[in-house]
C-alpha atoms as a PDB file:
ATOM      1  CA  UNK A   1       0.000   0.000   0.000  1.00  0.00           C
ATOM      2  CA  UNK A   2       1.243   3.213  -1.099  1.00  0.00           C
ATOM      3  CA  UNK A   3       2.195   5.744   2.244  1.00  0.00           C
ATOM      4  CA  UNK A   4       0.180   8.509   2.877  1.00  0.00           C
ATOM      5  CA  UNK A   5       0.588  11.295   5.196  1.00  0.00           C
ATOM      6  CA  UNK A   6      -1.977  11.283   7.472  1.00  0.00           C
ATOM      7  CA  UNK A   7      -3.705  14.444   6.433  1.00  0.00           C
ATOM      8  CA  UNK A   8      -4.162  12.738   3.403  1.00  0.00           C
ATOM      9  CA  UNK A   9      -5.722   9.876   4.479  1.00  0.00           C
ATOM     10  CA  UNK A  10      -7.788  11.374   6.779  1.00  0.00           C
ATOM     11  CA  UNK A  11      -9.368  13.717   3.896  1.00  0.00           C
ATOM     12  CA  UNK A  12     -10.079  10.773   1.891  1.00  0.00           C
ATOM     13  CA  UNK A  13     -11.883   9.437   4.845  1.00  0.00           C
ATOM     14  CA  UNK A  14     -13.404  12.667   5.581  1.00  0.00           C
ATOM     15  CA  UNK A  15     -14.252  13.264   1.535  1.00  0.00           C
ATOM     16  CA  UNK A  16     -15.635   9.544   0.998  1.00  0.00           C
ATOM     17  CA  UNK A  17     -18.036  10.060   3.983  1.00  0.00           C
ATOM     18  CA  UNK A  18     -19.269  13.495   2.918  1.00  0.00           C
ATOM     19  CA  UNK A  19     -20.092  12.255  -0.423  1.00  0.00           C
ATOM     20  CA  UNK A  20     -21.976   8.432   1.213  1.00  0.00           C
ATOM     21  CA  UNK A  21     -23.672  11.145   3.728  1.00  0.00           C
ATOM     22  CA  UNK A  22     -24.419  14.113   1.355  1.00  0.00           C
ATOM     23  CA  UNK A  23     -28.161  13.236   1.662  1.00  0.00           C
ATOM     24  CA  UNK A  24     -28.107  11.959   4.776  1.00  0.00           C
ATOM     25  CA  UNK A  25     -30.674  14.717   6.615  1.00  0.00           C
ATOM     26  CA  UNK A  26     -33.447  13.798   3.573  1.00  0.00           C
ATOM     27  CA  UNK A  27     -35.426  11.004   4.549  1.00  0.00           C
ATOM     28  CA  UNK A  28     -34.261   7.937   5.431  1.00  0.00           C
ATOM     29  CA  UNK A  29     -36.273   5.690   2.842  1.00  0.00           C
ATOM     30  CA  UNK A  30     -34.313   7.214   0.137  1.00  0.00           C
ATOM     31  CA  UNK A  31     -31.406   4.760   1.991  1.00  0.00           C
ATOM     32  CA  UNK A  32     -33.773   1.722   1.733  1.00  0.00           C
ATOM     33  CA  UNK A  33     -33.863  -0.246  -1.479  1.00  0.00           C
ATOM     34  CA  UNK A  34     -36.567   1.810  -3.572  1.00  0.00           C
ATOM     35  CA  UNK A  35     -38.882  -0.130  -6.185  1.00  0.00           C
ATOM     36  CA  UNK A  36     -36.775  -1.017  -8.528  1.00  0.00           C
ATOM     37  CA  UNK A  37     -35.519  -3.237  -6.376  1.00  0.00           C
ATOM     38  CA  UNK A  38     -31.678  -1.077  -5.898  1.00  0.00           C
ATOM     39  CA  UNK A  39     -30.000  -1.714  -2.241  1.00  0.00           C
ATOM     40  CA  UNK A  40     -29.350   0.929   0.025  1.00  0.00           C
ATOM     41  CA  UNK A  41     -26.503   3.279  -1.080  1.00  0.00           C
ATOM     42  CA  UNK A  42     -24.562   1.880   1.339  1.00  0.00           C
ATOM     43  CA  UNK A  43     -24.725  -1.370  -0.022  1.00  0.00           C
ATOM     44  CA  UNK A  44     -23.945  -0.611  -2.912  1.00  0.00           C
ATOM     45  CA  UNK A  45     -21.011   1.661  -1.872  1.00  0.00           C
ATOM     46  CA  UNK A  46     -19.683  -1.261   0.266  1.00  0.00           C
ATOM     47  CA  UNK A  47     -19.923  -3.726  -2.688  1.00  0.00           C
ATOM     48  CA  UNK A  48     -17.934  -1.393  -5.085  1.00  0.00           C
ATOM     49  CA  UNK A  49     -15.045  -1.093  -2.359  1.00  0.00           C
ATOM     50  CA  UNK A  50     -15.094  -4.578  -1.858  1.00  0.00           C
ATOM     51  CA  UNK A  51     -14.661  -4.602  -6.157  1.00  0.00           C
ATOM     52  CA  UNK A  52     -12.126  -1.506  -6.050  1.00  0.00           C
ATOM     53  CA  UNK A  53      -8.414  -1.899  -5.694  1.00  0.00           C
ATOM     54  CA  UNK A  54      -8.097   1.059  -2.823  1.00  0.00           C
ATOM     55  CA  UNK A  55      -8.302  -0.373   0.883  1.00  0.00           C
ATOM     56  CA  UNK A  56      -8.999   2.259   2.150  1.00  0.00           C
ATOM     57  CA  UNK A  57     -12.123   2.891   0.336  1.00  0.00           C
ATOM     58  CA  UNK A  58     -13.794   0.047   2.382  1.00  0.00           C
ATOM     59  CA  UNK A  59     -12.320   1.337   5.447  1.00  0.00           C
ATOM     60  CA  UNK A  60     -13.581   5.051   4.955  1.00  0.00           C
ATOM     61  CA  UNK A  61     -17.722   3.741   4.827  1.00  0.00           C
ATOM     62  CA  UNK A  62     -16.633   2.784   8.644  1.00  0.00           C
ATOM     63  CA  UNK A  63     -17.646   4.861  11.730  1.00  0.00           C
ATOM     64  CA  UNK A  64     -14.147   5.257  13.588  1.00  0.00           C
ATOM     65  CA  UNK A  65     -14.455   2.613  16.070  1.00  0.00           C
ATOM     66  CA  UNK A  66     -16.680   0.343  13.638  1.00  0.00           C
ATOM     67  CA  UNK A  67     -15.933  -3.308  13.311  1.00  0.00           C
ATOM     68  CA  UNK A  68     -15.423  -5.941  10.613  1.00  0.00           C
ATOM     69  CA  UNK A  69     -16.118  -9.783  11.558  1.00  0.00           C
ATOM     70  CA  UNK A  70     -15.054 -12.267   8.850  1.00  0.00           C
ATOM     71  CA  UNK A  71     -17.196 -15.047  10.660  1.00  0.00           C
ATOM     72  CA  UNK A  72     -15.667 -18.188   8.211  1.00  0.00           C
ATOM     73  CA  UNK A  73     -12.390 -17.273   9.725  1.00  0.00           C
ATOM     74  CA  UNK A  74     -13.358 -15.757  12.848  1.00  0.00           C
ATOM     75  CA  UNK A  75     -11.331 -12.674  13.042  1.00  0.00           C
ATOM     76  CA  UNK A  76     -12.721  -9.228  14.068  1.00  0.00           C
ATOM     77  CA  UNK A  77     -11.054  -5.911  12.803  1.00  0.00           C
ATOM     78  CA  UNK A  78     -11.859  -2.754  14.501  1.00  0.00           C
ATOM     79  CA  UNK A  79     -11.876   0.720  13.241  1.00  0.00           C
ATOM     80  CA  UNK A  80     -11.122   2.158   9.468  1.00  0.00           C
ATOM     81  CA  UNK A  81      -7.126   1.045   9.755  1.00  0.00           C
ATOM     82  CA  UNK A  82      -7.598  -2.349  10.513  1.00  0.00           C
ATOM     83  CA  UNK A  83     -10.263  -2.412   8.491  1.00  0.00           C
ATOM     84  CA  UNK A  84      -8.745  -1.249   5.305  1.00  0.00           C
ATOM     85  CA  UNK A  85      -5.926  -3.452   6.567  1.00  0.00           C
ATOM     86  CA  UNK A  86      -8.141  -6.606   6.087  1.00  0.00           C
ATOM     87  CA  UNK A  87      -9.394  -5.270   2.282  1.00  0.00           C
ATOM     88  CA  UNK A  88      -5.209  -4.761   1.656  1.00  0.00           C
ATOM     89  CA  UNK A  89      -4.477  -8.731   2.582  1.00  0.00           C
ATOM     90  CA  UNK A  90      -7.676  -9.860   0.896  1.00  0.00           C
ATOM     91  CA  UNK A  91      -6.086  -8.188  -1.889  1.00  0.00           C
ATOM     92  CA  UNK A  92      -2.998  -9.867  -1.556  1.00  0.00           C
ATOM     93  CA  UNK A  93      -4.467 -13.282  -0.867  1.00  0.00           C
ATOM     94  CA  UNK A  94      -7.318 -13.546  -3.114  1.00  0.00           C
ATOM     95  CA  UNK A  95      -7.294 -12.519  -6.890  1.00  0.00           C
ATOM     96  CA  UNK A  96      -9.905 -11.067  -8.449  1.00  0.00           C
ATOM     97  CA  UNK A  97     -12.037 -10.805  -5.229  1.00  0.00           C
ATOM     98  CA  UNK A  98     -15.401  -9.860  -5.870  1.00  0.00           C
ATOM     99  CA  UNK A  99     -18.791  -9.293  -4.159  1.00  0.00           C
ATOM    100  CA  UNK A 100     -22.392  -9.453  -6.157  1.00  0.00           C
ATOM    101  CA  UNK A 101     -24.829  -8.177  -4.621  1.00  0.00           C
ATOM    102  CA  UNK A 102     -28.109 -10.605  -5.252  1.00  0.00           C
ATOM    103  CA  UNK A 103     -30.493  -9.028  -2.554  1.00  0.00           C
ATOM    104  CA  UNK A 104     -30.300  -6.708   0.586  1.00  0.00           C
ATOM    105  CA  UNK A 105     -33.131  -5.793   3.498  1.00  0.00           C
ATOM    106  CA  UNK A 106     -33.156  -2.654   5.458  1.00  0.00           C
ATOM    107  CA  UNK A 107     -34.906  -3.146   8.732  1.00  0.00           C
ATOM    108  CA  UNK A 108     -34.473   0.028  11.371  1.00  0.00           C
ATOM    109  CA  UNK A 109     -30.797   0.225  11.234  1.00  0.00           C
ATOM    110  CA  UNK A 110     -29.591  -3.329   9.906  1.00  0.00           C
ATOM    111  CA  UNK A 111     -29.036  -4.450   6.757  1.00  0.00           C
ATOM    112  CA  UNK A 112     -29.092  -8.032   5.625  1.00  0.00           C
ATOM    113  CA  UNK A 113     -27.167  -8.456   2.254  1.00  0.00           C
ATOM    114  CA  UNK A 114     -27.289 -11.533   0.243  1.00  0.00           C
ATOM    115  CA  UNK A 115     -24.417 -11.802  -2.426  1.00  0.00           C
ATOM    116  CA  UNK A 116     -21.683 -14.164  -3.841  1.00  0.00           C
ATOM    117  CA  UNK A 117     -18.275 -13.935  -2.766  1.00  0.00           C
ATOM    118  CA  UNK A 118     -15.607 -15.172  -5.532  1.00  0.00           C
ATOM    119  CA  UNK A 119     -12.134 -14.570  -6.272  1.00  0.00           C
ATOM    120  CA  UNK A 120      -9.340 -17.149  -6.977  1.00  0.00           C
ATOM    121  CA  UNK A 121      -7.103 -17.905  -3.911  1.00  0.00           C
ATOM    122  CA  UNK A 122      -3.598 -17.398  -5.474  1.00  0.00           C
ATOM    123  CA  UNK A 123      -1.727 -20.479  -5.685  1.00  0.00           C
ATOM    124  CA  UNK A 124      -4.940 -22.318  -5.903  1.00  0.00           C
ATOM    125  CA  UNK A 125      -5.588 -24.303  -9.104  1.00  0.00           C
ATOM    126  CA  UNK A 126     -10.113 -23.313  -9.631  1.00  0.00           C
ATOM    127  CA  UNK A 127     -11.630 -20.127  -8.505  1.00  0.00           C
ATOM    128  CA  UNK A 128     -14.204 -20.199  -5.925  1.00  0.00           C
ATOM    129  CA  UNK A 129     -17.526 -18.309  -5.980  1.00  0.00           C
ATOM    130  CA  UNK A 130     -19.997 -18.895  -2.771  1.00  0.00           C
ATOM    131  CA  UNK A 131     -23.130 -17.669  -1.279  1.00  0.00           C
ATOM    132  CA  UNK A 132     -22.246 -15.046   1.508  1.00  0.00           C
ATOM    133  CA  UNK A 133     -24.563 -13.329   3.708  1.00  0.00           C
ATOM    134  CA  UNK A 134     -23.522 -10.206   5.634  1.00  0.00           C
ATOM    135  CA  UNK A 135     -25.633  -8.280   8.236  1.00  0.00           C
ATOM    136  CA  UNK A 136     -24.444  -4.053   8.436  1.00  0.00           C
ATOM    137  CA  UNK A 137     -25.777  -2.249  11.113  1.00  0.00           C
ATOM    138  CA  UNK A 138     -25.795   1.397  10.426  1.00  0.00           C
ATOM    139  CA  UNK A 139     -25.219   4.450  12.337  1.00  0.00           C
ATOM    140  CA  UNK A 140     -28.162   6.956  13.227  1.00  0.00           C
ATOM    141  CA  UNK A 141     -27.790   8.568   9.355  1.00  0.00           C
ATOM    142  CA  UNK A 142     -27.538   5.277   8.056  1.00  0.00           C
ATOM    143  CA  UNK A 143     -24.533   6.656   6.167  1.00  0.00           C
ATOM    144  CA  UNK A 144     -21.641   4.609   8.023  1.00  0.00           C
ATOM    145  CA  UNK A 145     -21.352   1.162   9.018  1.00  0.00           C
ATOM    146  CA  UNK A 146     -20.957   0.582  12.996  1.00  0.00           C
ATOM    147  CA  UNK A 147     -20.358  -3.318  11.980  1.00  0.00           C
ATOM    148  CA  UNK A 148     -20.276  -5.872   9.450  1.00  0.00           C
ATOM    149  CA  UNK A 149     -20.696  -9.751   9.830  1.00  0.00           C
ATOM    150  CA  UNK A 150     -19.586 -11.979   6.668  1.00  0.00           C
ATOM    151  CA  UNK A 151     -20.991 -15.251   6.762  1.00  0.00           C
ATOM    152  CA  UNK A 152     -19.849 -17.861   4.007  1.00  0.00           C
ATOM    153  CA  UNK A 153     -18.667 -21.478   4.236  1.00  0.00           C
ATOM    154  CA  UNK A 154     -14.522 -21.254   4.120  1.00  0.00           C
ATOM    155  CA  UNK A 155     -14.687 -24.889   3.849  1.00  0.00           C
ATOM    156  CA  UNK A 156     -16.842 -24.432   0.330  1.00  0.00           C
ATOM    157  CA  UNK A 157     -14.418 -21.666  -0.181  1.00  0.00           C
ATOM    158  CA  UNK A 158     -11.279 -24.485   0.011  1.00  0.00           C
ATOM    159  CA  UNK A 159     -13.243 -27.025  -2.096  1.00  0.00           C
ATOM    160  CA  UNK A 160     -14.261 -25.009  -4.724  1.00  0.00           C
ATOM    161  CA  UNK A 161     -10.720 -23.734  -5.293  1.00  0.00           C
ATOM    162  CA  UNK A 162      -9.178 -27.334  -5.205  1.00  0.00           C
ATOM    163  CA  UNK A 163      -7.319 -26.908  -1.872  1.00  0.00           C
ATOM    164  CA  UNK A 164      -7.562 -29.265   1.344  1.00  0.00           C
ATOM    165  CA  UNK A 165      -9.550 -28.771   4.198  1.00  0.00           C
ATOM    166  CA  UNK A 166      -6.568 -27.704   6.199  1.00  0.00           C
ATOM    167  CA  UNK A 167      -4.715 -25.199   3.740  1.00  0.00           C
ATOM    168  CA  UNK A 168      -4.015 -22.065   5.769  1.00  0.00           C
ATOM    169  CA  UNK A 169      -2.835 -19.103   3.343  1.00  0.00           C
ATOM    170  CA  UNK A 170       1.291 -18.438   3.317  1.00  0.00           C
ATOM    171  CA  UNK A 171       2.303 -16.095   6.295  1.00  0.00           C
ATOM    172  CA  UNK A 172       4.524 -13.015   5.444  1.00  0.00           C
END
């Protein structure tokens, strides 16, 4: 990851959440998925970090002390560092990681997302694509998340991309 002053960073935090919040006062409905069947904004902006290449991106739709559980693995992250931290070795680890979105629910301040979660674990010989649920809860605005929960099978995760039961990714 490239270094950035901290000034810097913190405007791109600052700058990423002005933009997610810039309607945040209107009402809150506009957040929830509308007709057409679109997920909340925040959805959709957490999905397109997941699919961008800038760690920090994912970190920056975080309140500050937010957390990030990655339940398959069982590992919690807390706050936008660690958090873009966990996008960076994802990165690393996984190529072509992806989320698609197939359904979300807004109910008070939780949302319930439904997608597939692929990428090909490098070193692996197939790809892997598997049905992931994740549960946000929202701040307030419903313009940050406060935490995240990823469920998904790892073990369907190790199948699908040909590696045993037991693999455990290279350290360093």
């Amino acid at each position: 990851m490239p270094s950035t002053s901290r000034p810097a960073r913190a405007m791109t935090v600052l700058a990423a959440t002005a933009a997610l919040c810039a309607t945040a006062t209107t009402a809150t409905a506009a957040h929830a998925a509308d007709s057409s069947g679109r997920p909340p904004r925040i959805v959709t902006a957490w999905a397109g970090a997941w699919n961008g290449t800038d760690p920090r991106s994912l970190g920056a739709l975080f309140t500050a002390d937010g957390t990030y559980t990655d339940e398959a693995i069982a590992v919690t992250f807390r706050g936008r560092e660690e958090i873009s931290g966990w996008k960076a070795r994802a990165d690393n680890l996984i190529g072509n990681v992806h989320v698609t979105v197939r359904a979300s629910r807004l109910d008070g301040d939780r949302v319930t997302v439904r997608a597939v979660y692929s990428g090909h674990l490098k070193g692996a010989p197939k790809p892997f694509a598997v049905p992931m649920t994740t549960v946000l809860d929202l701040d307030r605005n419903h313009c940050l998340i406060t935490s995240d929960q990823d469920h998904y099978s790892l073990a369907t995760v190790l199948a699908q991309s040909g590696l045993p039961a037991d693999w455990t990714p290279p350290t360093g």
